[in-house]
C-alpha atoms as a PDB file:
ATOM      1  CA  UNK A   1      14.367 -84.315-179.512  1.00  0.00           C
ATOM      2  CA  UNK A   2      14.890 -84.259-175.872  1.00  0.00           C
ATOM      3  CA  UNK A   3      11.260 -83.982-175.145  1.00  0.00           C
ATOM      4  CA  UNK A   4      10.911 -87.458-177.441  1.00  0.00           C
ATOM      5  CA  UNK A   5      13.745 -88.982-175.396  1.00  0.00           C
ATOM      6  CA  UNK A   6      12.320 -88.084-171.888  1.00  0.00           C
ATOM      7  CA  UNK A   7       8.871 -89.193-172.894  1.00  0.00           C
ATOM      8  CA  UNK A   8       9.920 -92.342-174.213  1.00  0.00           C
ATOM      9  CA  UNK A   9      11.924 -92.876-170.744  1.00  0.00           C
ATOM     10  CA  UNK A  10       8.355 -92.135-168.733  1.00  0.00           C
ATOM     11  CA  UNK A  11       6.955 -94.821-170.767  1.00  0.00           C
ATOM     12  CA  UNK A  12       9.324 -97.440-170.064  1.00  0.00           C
ATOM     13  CA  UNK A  13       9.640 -96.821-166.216  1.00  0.00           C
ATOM     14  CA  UNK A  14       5.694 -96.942-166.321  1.00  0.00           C
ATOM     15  CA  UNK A  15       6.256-100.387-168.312  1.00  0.00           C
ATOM     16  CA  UNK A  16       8.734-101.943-165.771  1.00  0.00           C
ATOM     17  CA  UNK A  17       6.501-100.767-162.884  1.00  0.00           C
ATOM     18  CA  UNK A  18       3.083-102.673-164.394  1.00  0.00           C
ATOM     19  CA  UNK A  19       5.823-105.498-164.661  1.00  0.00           C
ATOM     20  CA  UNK A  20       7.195-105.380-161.288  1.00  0.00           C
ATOM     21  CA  UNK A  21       3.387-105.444-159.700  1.00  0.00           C
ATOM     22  CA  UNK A  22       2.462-109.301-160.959  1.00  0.00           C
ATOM     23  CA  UNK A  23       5.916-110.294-159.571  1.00  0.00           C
ATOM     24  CA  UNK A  24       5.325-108.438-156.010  1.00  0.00           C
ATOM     25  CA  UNK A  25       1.972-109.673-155.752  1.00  0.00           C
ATOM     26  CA  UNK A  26       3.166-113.395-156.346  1.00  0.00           C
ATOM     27  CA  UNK A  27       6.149-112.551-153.578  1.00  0.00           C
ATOM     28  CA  UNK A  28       3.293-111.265-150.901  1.00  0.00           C
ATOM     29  CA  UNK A  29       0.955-114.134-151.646  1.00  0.00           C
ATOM     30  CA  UNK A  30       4.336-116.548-151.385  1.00  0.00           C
ATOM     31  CA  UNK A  31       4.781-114.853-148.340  1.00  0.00           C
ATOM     32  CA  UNK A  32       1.377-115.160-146.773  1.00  0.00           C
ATOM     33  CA  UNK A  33       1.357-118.481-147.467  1.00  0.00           C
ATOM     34  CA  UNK A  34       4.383-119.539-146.133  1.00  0.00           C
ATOM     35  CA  UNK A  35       3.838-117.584-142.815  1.00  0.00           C
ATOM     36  CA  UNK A  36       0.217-119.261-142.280  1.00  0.00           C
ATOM     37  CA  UNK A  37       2.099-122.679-142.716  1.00  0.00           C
ATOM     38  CA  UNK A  38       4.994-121.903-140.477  1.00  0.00           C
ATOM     39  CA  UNK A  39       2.056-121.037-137.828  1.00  0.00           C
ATOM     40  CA  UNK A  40       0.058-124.030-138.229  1.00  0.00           C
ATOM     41  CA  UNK A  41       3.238-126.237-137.814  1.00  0.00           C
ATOM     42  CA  UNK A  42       4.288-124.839-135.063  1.00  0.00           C
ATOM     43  CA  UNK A  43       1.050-125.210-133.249  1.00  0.00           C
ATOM     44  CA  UNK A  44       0.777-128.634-134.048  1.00  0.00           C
ATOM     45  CA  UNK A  45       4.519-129.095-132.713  1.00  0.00           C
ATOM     46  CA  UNK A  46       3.651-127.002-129.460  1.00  0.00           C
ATOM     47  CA  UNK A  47      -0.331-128.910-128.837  1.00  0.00           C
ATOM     48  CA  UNK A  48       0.059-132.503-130.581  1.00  0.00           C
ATOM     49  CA  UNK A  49       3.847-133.317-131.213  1.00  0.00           C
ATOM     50  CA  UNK A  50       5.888-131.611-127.732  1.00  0.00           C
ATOM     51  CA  UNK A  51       3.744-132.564-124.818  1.00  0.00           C
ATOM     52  CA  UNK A  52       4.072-135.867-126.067  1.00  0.00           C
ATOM     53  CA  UNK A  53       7.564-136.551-126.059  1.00  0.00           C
ATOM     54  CA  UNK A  54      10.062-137.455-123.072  1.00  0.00           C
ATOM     55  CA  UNK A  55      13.469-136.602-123.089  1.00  0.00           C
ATOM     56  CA  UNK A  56      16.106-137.539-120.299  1.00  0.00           C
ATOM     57  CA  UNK A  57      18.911-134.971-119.592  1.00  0.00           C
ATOM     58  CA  UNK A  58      21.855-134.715-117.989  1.00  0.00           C
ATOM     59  CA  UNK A  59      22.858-132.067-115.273  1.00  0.00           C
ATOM     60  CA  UNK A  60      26.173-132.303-113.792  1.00  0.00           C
ATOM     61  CA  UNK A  61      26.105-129.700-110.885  1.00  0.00           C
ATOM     62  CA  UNK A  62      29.157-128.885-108.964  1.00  0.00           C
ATOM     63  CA  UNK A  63      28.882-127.756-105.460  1.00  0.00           C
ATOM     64  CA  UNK A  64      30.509-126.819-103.022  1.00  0.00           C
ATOM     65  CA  UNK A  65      28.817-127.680-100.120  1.00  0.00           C
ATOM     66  CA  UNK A  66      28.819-130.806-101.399  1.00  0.00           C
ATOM     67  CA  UNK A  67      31.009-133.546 -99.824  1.00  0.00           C
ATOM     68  CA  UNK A  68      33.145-135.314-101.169  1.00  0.00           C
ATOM     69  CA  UNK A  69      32.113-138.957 -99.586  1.00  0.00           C
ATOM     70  CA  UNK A  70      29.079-138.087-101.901  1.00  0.00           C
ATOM     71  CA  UNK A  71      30.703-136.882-105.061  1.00  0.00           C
ATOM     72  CA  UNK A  72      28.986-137.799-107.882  1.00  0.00           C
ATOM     73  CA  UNK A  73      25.783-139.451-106.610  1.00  0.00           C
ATOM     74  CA  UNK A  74      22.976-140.155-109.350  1.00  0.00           C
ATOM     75  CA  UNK A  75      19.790-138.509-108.196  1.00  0.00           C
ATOM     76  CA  UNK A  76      16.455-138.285-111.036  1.00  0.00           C
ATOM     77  CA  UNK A  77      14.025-135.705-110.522  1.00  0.00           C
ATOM     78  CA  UNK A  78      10.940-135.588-111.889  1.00  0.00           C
ATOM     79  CA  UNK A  79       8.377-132.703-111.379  1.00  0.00           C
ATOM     80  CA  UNK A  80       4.494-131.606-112.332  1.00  0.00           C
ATOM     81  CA  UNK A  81       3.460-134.956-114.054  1.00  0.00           C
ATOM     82  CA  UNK A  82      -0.068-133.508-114.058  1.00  0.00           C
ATOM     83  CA  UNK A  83      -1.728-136.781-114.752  1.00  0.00           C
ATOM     84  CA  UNK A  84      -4.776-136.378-116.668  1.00  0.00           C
ATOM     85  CA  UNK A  85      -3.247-133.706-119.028  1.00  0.00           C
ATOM     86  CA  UNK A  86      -4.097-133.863-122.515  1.00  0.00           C
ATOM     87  CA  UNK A  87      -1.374-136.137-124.352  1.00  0.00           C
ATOM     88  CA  UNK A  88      -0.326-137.366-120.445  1.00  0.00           C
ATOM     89  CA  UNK A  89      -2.936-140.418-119.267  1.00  0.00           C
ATOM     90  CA  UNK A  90      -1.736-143.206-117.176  1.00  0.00           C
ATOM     91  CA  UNK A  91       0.251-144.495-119.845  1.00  0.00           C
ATOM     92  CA  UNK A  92       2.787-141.983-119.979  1.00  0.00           C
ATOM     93  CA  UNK A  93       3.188-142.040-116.239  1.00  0.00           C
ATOM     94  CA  UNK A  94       3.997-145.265-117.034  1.00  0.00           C
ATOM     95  CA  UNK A  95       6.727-144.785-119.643  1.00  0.00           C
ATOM     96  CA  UNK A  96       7.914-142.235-116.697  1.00  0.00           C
ATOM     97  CA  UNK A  97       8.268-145.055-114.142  1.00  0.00           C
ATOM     98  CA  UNK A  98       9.651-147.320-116.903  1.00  0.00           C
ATOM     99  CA  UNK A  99      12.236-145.031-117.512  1.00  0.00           C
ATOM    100  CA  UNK A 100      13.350-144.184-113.942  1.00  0.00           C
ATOM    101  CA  UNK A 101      13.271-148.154-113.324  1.00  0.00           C
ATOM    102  CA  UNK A 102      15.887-148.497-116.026  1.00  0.00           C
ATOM    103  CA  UNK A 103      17.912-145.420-114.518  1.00  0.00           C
ATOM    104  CA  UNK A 104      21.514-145.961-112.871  1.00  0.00           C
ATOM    105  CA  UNK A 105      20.696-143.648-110.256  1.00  0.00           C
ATOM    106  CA  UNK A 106      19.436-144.841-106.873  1.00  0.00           C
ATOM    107  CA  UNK A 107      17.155-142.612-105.694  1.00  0.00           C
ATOM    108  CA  UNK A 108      13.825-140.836-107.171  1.00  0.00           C
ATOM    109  CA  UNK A 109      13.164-137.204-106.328  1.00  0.00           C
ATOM    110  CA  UNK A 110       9.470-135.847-107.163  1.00  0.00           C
ATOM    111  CA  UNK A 111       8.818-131.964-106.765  1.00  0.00           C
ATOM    112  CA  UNK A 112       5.091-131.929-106.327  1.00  0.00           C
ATOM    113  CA  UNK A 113       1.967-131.317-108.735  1.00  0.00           C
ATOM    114  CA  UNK A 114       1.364-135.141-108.892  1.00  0.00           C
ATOM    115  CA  UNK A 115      -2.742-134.516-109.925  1.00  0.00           C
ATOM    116  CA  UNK A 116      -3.832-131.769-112.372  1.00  0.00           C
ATOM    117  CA  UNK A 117      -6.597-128.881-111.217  1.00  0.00           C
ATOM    118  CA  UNK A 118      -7.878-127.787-114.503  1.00  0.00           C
ATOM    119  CA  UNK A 119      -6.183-127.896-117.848  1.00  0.00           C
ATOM    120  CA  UNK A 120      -8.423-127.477-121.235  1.00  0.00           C
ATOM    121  CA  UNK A 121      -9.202-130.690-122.557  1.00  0.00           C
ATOM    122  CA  UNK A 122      -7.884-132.721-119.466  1.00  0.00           C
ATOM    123  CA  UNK A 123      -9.504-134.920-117.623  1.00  0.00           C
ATOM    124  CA  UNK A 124      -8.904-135.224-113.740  1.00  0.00           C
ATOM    125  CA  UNK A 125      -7.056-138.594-111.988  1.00  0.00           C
ATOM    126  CA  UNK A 126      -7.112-139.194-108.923  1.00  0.00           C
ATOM    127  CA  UNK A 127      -4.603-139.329-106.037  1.00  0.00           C
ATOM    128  CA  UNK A 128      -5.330-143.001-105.328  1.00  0.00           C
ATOM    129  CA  UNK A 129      -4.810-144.118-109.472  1.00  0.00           C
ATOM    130  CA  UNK A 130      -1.989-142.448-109.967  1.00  0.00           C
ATOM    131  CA  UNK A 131      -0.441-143.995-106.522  1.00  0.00           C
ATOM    132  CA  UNK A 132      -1.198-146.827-107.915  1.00  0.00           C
ATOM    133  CA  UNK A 133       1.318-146.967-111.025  1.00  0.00           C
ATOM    134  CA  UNK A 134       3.836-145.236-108.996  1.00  0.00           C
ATOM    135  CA  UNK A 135       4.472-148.642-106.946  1.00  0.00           C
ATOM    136  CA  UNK A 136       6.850-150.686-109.467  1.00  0.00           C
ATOM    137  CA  UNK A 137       9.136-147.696-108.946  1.00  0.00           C
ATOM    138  CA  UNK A 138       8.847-147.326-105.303  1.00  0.00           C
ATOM    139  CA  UNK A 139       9.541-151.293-105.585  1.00  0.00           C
ATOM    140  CA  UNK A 140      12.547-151.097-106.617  1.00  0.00           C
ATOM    141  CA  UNK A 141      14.436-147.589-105.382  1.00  0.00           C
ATOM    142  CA  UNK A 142      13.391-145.422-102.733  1.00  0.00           C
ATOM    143  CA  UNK A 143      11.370-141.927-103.957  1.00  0.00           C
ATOM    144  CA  UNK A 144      10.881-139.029-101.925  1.00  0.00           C
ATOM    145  CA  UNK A 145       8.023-136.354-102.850  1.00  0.00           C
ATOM    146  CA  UNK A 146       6.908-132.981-101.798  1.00  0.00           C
ATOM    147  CA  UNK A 147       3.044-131.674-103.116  1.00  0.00           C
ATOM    148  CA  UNK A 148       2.854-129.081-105.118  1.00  0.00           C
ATOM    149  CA  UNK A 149      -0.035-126.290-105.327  1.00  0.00           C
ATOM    150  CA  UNK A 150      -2.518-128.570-107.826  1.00  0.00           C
ATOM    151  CA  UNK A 151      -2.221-131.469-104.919  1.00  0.00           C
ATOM    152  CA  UNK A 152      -3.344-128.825-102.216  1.00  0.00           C
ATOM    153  CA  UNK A 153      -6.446-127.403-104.381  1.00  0.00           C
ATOM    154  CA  UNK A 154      -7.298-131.073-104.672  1.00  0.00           C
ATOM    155  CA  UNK A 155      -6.833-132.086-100.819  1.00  0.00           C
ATOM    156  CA  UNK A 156      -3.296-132.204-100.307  1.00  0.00           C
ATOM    157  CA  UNK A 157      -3.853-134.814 -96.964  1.00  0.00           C
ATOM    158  CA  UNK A 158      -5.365-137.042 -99.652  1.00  0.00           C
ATOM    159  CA  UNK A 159      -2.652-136.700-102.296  1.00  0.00           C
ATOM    160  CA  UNK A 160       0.029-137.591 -99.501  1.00  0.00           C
ATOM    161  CA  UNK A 161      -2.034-140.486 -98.167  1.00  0.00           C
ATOM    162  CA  UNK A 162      -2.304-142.044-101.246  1.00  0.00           C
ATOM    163  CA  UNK A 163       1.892-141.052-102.435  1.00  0.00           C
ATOM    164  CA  UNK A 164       2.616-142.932 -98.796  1.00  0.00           C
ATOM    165  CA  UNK A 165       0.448-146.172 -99.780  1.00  0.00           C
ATOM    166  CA  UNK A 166       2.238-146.482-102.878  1.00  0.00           C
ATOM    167  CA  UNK A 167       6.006-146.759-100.835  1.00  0.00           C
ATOM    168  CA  UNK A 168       6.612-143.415-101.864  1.00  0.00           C
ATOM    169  CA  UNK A 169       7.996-140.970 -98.828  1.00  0.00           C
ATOM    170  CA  UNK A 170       6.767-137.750 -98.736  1.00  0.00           C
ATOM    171  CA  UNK A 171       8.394-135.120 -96.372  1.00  0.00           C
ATOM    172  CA  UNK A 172       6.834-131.795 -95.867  1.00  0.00           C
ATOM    173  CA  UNK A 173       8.697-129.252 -93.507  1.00  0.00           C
ATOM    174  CA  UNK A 174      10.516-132.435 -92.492  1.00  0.00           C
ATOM    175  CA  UNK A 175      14.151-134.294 -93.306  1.00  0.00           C
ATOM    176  CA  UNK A 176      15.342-137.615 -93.347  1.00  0.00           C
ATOM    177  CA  UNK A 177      18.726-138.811 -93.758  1.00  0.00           C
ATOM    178  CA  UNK A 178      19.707-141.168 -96.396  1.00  0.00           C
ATOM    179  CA  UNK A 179      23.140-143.014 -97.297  1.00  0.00           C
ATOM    180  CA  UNK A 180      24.353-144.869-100.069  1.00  0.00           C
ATOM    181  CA  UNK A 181      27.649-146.712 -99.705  1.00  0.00           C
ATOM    182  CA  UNK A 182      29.946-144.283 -98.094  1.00  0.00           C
ATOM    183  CA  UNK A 183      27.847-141.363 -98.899  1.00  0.00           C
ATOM    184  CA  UNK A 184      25.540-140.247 -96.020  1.00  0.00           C
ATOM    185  CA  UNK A 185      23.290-137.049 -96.944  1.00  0.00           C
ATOM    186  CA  UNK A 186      19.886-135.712 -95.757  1.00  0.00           C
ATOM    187  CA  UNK A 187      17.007-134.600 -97.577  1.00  0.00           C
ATOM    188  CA  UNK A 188      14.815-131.567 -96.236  1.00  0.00           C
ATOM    189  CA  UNK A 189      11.192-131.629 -97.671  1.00  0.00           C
ATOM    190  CA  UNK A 190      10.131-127.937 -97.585  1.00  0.00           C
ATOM    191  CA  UNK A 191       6.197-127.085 -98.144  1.00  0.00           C
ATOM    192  CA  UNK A 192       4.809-125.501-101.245  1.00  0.00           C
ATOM    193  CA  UNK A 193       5.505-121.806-101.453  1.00  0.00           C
ATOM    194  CA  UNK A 194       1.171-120.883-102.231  1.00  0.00           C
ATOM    195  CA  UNK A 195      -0.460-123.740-100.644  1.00  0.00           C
ATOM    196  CA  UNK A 196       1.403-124.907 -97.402  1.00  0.00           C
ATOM    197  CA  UNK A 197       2.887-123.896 -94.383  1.00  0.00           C
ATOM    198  CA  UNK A 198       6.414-123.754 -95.902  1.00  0.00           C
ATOM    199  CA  UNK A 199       8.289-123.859 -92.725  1.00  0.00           C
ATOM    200  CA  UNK A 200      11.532-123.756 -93.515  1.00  0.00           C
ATOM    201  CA  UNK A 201      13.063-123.682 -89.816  1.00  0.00           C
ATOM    202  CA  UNK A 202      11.184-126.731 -88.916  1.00  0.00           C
ATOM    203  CA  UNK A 203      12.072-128.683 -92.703  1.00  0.00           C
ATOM    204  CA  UNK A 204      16.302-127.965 -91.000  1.00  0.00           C
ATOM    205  CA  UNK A 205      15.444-128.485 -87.548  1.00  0.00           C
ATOM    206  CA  UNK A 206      16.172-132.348 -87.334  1.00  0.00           C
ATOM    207  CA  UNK A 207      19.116-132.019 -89.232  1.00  0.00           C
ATOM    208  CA  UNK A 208      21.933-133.020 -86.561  1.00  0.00           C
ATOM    209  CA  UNK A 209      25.385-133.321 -88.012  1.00  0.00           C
ATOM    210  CA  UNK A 210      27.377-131.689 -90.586  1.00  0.00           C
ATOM    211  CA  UNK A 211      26.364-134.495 -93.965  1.00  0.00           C
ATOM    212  CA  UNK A 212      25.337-132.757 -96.867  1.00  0.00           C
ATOM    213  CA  UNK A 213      21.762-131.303 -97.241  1.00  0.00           C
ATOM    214  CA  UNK A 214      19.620-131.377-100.091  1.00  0.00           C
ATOM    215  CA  UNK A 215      16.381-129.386-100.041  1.00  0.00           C
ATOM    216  CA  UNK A 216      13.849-130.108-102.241  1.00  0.00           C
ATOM    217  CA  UNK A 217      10.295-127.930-102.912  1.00  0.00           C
ATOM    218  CA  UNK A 218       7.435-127.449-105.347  1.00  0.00           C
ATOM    219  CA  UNK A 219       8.415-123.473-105.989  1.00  0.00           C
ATOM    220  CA  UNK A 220      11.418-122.084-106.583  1.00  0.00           C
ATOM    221  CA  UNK A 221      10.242-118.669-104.786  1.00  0.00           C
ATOM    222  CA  UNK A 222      11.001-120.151-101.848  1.00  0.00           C
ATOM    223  CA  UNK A 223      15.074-120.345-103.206  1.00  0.00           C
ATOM    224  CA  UNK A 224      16.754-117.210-101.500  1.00  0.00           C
ATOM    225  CA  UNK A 225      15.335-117.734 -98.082  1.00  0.00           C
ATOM    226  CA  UNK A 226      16.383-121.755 -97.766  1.00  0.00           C
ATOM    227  CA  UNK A 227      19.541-121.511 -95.641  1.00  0.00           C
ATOM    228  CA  UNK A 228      23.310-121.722 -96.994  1.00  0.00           C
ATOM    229  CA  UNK A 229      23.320-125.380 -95.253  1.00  0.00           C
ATOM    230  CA  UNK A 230      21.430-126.460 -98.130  1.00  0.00           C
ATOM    231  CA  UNK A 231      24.047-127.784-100.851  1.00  0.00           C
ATOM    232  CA  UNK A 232      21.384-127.392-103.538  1.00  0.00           C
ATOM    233  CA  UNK A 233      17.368-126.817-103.368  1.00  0.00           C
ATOM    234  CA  UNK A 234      15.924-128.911-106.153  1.00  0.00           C
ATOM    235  CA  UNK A 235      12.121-127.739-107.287  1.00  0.00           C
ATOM    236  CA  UNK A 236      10.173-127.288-110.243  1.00  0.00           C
ATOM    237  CA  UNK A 237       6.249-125.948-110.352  1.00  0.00           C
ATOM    238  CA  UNK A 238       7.787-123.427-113.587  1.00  0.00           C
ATOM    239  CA  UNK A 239       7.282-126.395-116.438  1.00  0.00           C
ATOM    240  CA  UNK A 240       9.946-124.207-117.881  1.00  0.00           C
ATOM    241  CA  UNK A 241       7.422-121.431-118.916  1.00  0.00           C
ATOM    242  CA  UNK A 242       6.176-124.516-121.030  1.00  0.00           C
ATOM    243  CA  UNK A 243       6.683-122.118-124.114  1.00  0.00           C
ATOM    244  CA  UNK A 244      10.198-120.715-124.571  1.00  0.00           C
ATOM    245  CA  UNK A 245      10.252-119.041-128.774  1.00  0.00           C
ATOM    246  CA  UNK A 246      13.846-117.959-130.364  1.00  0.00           C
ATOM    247  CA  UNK A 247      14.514-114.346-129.609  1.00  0.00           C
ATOM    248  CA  UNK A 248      11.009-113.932-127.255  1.00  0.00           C
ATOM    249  CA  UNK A 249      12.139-116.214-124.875  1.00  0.00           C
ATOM    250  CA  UNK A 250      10.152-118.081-122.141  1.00  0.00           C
ATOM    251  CA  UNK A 251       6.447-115.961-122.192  1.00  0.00           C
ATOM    252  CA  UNK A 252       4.956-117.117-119.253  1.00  0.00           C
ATOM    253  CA  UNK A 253       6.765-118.493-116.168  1.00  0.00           C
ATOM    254  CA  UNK A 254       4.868-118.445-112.820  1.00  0.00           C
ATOM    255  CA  UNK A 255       7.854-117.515-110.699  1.00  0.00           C
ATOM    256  CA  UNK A 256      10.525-115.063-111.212  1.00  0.00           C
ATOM    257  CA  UNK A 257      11.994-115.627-114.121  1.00  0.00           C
ATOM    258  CA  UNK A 258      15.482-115.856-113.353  1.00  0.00           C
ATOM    259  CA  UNK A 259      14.579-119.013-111.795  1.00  0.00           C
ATOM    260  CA  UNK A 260      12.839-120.777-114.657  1.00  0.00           C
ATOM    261  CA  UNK A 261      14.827-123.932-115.826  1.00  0.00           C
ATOM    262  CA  UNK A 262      17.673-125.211-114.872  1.00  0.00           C
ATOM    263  CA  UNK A 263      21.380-124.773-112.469  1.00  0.00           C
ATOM    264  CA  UNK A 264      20.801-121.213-111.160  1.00  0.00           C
ATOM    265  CA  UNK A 265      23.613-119.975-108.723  1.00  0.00           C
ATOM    266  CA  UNK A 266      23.016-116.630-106.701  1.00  0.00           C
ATOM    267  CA  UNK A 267      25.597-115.448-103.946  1.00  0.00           C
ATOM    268  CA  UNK A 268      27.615-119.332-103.958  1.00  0.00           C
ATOM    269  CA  UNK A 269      23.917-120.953-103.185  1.00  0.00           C
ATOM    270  CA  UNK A 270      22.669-123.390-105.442  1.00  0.00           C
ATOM    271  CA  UNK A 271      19.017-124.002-107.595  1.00  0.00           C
ATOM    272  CA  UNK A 272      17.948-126.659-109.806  1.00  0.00           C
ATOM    273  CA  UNK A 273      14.365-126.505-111.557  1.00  0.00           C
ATOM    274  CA  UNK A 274      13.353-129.199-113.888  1.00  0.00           C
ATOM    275  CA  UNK A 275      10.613-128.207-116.707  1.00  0.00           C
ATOM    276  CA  UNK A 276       8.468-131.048-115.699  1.00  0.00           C
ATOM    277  CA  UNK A 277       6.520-133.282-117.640  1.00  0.00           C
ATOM    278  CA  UNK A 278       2.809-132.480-118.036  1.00  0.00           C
ATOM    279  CA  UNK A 279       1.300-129.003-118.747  1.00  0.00           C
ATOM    280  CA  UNK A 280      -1.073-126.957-116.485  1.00  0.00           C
ATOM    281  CA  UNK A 281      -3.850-124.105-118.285  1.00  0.00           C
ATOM    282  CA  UNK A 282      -3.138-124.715-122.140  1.00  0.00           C
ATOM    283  CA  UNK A 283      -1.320-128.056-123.403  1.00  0.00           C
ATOM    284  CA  UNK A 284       1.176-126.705-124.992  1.00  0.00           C
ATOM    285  CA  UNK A 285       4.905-127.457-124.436  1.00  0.00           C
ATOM    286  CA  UNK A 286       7.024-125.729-127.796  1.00  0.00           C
ATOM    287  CA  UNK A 287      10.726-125.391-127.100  1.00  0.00           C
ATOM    288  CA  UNK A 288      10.539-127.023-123.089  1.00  0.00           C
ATOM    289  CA  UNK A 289       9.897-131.128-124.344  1.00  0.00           C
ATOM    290  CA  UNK A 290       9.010-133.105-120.911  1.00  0.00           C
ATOM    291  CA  UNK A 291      11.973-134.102-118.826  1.00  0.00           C
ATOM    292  CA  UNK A 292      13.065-136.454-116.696  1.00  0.00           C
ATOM    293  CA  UNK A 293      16.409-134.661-114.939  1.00  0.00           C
ATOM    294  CA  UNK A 294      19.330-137.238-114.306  1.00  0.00           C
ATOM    295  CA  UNK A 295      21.561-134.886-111.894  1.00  0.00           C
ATOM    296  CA  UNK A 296      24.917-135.839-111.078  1.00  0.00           C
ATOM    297  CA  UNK A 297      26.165-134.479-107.792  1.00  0.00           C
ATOM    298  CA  UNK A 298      29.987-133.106-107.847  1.00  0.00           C
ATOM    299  CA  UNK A 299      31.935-131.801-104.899  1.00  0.00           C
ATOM    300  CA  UNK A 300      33.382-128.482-106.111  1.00  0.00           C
ATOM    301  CA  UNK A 301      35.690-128.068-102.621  1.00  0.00           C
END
């Protein structure tokens, strides 16, 4: 009798496992498919849907080299528009300047990489073109530019030529001072960190009293040797990494990666890097949408 009873227990184990097969093959297949569409809708987020959009964020910074005649001054920063990226023609530069029109803030900062060099399925613009749409902004608020690395590999002389035609002011190793009502403040123009000179001791040298500084570059590598009398160094080149994924993190970044997005603070000195708006090698922005950075400026002494 026990051999019956163990025999007839085989038999139904073998039963439940022919069973379970159907149901584990339906699971995999559920599973396959499910995977293959998460994939495909993620790459059309990160090539069709991200690149295209334009978000505006706020950054309130507090420093403390920052004075307080100045606290809480508006400044936007944009960075990398890469005109002639794919989902990034002339008419998004122009829903850029639209937007920066219809800002509060009173001033326009651009960190550099105003043309594009290559980018798959771009198609190049020219300096001149994309001057050329940048004047209703310059018409209305003063905007001060460094070039990045894409402006030098496509004649950086020309790029600032044509920036300066359009209104807009373009300081390389060089600083001006600027005021708004009681706030008086300079800006120090530092060269990109590949492509230029990138003298920093001759960007400081004209600075003669003690107003606020802000410095403002193309690459971020140049952040620990700008001097302490910088309040805050504002660049961007990094586009964010352009693909940041939950748990992976930012893949690709083009500087170190401690300084890949925004407020970083090492030894009481102060970094801002905006993501940027175009994209540069693929075009593909997935987690990092384009930005236009609305910093406000707080005195933190």
């Amino acid at each position: 009798m026990s051999g019956g009873v163990d025999g007839g227990g085989a038999g139904l184990q073998s039963i439940a496992v022919t069973a379970s097969r159907p149901r584990l093959r339906r699971w995999t297949s559920w599973l396959f498919r499910a995977t293959v569409l998460a994939g495909l809708a993620c790459a059309a987020w990160g090539f069709v849907i991200e690149p295209g959009r334009l978000v505006e964020r706020d950054h309130e910074l507090a420093l403390p080299q920052w004075h307080p005649s100045c606290d809480g001054l508006r400044v936007d920063v944009i960075s990398d528009t890469h005109t002639g990226s794919p989902h990034n023609g002339l008419d998004n530069l122009d829903r850029v300047v639209s937007r920066l029109i219809a800002s509060d803030a009173p001033m326009v900062l651009m960190a550099g990489d105003y043309v594009i060099h290559e980018v798959f399925l771009g198609t190049y613009v020219d300096a001149d073109t994309i001057a050329r749409h940048l004047r209703p902004l310059t018409a209305r608020k003063p905007v001060v530019a460094v070039l990045g690395n894409h402006d030098w590999w496509k004649d950086g002389d020309r790029v600032r030529r044509a920036l300066e035609s359009a209104g807009v002011v373009v300081l390389e190793d060089q600083a001006r001072a600027w005021q708004f009502g009681g706030c008086r403040f300079w800006i120090a123009g530092i060269g990109d960190y590949w492509e230029a000179p990138h003298d920093i001791g001759k960007a400081f040298a004209g600075i003669d009293d003690g107003a606020p500084v802000l410095a403002l570059t193309h690459n971020p590598e140049l952040f620990p040797d700008v001097p302490a009398r910088a309040s805050l160094l504002v660049a961007g080149h990094t586009h964010g990494g352009q693909v940041a994924l939950p748990l992976l993190g930012r893949l690709v970044v083009p500087a170190r990666s401690e300084f890949a997005i925004g407020h970083v603070v090492r030894n009481d000195r102060h970094l801002f890097v905006t993501p940027g708006i175009g994209t540069s090698i693929l075009p593909v922005r997935f987690g990092v949408p384009p930005e236009i950075s609305r910093l406000r400026l707080r005195s933190a002494r």
